[in-house]
Every structure is written in C-alpha cells, then in structure tokens.
N, C-alpha and C. Protein backbone atom coordinates (compact mmCIF):
# COMPACT_ATOMS: atom_id res chain seq x y z
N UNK A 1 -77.11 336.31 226.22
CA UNK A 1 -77.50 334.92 226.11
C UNK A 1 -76.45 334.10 225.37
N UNK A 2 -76.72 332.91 225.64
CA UNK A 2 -75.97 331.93 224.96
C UNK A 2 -76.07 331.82 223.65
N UNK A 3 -74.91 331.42 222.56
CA UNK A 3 -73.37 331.48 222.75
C UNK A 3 -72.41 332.95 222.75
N UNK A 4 -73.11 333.75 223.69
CA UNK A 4 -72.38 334.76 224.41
C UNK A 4 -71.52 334.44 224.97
N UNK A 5 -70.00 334.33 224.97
CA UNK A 5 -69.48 334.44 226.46
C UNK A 5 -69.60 334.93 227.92
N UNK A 6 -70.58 335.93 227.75
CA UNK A 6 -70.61 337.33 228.84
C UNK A 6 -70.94 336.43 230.06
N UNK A 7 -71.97 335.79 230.33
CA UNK A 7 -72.23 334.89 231.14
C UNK A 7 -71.33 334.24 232.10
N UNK A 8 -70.67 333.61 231.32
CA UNK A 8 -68.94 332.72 231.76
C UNK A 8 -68.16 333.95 232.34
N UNK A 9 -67.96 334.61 231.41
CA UNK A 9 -66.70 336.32 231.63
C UNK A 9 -67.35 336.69 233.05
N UNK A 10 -68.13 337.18 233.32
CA UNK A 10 -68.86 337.44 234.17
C UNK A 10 -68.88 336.63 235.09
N UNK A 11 -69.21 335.45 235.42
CA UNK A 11 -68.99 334.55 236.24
C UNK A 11 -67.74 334.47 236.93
N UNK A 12 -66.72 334.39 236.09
CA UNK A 12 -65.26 334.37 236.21
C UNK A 12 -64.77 335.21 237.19
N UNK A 13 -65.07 336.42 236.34
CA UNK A 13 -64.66 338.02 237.12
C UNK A 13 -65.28 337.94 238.80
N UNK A 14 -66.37 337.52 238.53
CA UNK A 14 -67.56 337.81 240.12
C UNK A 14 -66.41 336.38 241.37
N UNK A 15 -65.99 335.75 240.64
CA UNK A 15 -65.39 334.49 241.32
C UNK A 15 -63.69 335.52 241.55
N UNK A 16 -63.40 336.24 240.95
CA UNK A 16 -61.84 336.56 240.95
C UNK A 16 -61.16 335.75 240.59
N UNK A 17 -61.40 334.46 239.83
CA UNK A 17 -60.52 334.22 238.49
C UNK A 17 -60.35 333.92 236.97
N UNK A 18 -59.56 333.62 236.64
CA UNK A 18 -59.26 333.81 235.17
C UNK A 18 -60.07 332.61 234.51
N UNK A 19 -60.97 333.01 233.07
CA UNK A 19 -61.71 332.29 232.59
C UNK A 19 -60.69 330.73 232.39
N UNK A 20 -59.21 330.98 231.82
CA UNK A 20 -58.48 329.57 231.46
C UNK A 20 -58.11 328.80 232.56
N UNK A 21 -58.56 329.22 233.58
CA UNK A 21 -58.48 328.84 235.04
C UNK A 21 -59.79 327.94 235.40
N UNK A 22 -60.80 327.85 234.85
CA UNK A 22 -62.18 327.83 234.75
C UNK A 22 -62.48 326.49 234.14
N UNK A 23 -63.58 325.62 234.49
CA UNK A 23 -64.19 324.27 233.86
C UNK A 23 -65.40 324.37 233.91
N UNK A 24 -65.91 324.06 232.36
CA UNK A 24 -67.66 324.55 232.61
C UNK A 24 -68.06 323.16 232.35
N UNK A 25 -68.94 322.85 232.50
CA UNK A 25 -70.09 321.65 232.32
C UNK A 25 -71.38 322.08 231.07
N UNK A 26 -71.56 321.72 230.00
CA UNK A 26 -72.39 322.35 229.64
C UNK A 26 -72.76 320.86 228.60
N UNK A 27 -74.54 320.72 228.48
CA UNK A 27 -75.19 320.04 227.75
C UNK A 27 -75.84 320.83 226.53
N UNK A 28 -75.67 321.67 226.17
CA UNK A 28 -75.96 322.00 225.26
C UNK A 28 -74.73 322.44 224.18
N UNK A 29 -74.97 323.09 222.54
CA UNK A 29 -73.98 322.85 221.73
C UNK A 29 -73.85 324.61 221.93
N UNK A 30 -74.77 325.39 222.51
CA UNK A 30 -74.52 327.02 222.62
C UNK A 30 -74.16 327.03 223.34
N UNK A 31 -74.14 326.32 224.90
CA UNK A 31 -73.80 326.66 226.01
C UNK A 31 -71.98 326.25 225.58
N UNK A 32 -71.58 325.26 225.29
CA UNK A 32 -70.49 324.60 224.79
C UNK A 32 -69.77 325.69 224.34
N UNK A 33 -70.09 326.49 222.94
CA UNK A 33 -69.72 327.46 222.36
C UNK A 33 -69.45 328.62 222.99
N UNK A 34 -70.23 329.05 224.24
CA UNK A 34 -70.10 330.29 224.88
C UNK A 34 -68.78 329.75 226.05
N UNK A 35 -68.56 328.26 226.30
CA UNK A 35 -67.74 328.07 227.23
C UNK A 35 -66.15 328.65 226.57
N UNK A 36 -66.29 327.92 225.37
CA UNK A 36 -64.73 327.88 224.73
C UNK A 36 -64.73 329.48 224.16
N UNK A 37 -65.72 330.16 223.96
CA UNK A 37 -65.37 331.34 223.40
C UNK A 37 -64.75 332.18 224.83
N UNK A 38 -65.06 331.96 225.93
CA UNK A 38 -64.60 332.59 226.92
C UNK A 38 -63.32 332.05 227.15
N UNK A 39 -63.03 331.03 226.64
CA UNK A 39 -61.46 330.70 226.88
C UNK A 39 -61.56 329.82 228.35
N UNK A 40 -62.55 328.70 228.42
CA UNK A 40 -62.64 328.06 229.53
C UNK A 40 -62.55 326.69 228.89
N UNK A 41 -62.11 325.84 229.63
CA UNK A 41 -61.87 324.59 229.45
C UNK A 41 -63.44 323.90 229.61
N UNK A 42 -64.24 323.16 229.01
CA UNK A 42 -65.24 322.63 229.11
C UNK A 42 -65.81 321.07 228.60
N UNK A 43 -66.59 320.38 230.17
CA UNK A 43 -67.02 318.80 229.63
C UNK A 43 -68.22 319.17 228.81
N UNK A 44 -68.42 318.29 228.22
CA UNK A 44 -69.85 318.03 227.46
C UNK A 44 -70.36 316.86 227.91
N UNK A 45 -72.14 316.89 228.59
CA UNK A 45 -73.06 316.02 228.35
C UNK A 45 -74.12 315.99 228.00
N UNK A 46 -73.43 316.03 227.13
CA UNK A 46 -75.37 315.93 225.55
C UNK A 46 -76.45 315.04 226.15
N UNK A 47 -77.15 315.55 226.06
CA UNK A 47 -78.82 314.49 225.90
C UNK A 47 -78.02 313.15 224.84
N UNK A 48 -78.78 312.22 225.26
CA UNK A 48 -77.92 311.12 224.53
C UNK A 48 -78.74 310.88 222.90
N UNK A 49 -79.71 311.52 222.55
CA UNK A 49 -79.56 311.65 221.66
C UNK A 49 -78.37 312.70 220.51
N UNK A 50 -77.96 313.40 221.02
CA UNK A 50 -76.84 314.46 220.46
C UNK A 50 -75.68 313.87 220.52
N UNK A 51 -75.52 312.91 221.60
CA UNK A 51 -74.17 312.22 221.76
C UNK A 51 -73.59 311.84 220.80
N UNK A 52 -73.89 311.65 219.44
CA UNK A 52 -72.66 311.77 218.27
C UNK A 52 -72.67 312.75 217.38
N UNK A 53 -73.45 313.65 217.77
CA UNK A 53 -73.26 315.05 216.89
C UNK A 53 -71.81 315.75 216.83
N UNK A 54 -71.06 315.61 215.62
CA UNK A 54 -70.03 315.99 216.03
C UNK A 54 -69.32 317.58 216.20
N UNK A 55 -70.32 318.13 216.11
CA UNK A 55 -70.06 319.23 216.93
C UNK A 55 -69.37 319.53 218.06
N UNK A 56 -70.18 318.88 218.83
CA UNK A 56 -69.66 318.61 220.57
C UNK A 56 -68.24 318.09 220.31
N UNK A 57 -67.30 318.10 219.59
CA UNK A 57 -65.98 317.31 219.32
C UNK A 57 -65.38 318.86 219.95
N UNK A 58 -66.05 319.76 220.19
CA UNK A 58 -65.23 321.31 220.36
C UNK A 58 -65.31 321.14 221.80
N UNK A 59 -65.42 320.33 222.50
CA UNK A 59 -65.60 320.12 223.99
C UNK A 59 -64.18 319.47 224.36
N UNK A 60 -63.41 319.68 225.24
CA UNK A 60 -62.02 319.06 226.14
C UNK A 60 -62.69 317.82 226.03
N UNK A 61 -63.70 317.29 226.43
CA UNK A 61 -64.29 316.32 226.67
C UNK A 61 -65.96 315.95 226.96
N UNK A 62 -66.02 314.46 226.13
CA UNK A 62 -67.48 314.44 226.03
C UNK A 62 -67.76 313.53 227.06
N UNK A 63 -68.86 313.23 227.96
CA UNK A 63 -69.37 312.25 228.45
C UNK A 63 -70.77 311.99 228.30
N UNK A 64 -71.29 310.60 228.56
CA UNK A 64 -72.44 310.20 228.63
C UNK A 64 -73.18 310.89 229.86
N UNK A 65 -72.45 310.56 230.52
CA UNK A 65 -72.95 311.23 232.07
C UNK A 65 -72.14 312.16 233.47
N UNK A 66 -72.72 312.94 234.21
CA UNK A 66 -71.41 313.44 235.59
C UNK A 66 -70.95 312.85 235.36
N UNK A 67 -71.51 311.33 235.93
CA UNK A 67 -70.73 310.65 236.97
C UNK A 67 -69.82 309.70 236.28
N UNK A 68 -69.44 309.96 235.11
CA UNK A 68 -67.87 309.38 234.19
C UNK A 68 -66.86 310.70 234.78
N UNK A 69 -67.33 311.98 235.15
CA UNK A 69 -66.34 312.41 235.66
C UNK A 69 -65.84 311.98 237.23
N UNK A 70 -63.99 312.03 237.24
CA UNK A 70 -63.75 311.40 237.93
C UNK A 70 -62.35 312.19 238.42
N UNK A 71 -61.34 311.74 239.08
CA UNK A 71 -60.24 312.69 239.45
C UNK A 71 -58.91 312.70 238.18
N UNK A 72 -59.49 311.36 237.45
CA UNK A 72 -58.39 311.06 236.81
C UNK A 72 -58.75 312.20 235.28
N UNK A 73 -60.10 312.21 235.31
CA UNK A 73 -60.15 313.28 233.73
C UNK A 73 -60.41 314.57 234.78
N UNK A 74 -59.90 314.58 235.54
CA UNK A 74 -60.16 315.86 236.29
C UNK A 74 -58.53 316.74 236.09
N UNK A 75 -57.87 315.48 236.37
CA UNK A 75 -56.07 315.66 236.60
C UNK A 75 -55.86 315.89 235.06
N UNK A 76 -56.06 315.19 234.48
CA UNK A 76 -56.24 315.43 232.34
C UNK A 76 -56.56 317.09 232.50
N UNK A 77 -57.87 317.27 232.25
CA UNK A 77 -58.23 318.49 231.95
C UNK A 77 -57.55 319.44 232.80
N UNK A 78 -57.03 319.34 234.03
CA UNK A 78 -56.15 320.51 234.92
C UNK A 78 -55.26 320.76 234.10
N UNK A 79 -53.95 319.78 233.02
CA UNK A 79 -52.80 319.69 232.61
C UNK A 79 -52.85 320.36 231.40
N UNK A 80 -54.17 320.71 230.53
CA UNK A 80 -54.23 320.78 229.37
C UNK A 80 -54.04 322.67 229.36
C-alpha cells in the first residue's frame, strides 16, 4: 500500500519501462510520496482544500485541476 513504491515499481516493470521514464498523477500526499519514492516524475491534484499544504511542494508540479495539464507542462516535465 501506499506510500509504498511497489505499486508504481510494479506498474513500471508490467509496462516494460523505467520508473524515471514514468508520470504519475496522484491527489493524495501518500500516493505523491510512493510516486517520487519510485523515482517517477509526478503532477499533484489535491482536493482543493489541501491545495496549500505544503507538502505537496514534493510534486514536479501542482495543479488545481487535469485540465491545467497541457502539452506545454507536458514538454516541462519530459525535460526535467
């Protein structure tokens, strides 16, 4: 369980590639934690009450919502 990595690792492996190869989506602050512990690049969208918890600062990136994701923080997070 979460903030396990095994989940992600696992995911990765079953896909045939590499977790730093990888972008997770995760609204929660364990799910978040299990992303980066696997060594995956990951957005954050908190319930908007959490949205300034600064915790979530351990996220590539935070959004309010999907649909702020776009090609241009897509091309960002590919480079990083």
């Amino acid at each position: 369980g979460k903030p396990h990595p095994a989940v992600y690792l696992t995911t990765a492996n079953m896909l045939n590639v590499h977790p730093e190869e990888c972008l997770a989506f995760e609204d929660s602050l364990p799910g978040l934690i299990a992303a980066k512990a696997a060594r995956m690049k990951c957005v954050a969208v908190p319930e908007a009450h959490n949205l300034s918890d600064p915790r979530f600062s351990l996220a590539d990136e935070v959004l309010q919502s999907l649909e702020e994701f776009d090609p241009q923080l897509w091309g960002k997070l590919n480079s990083l």
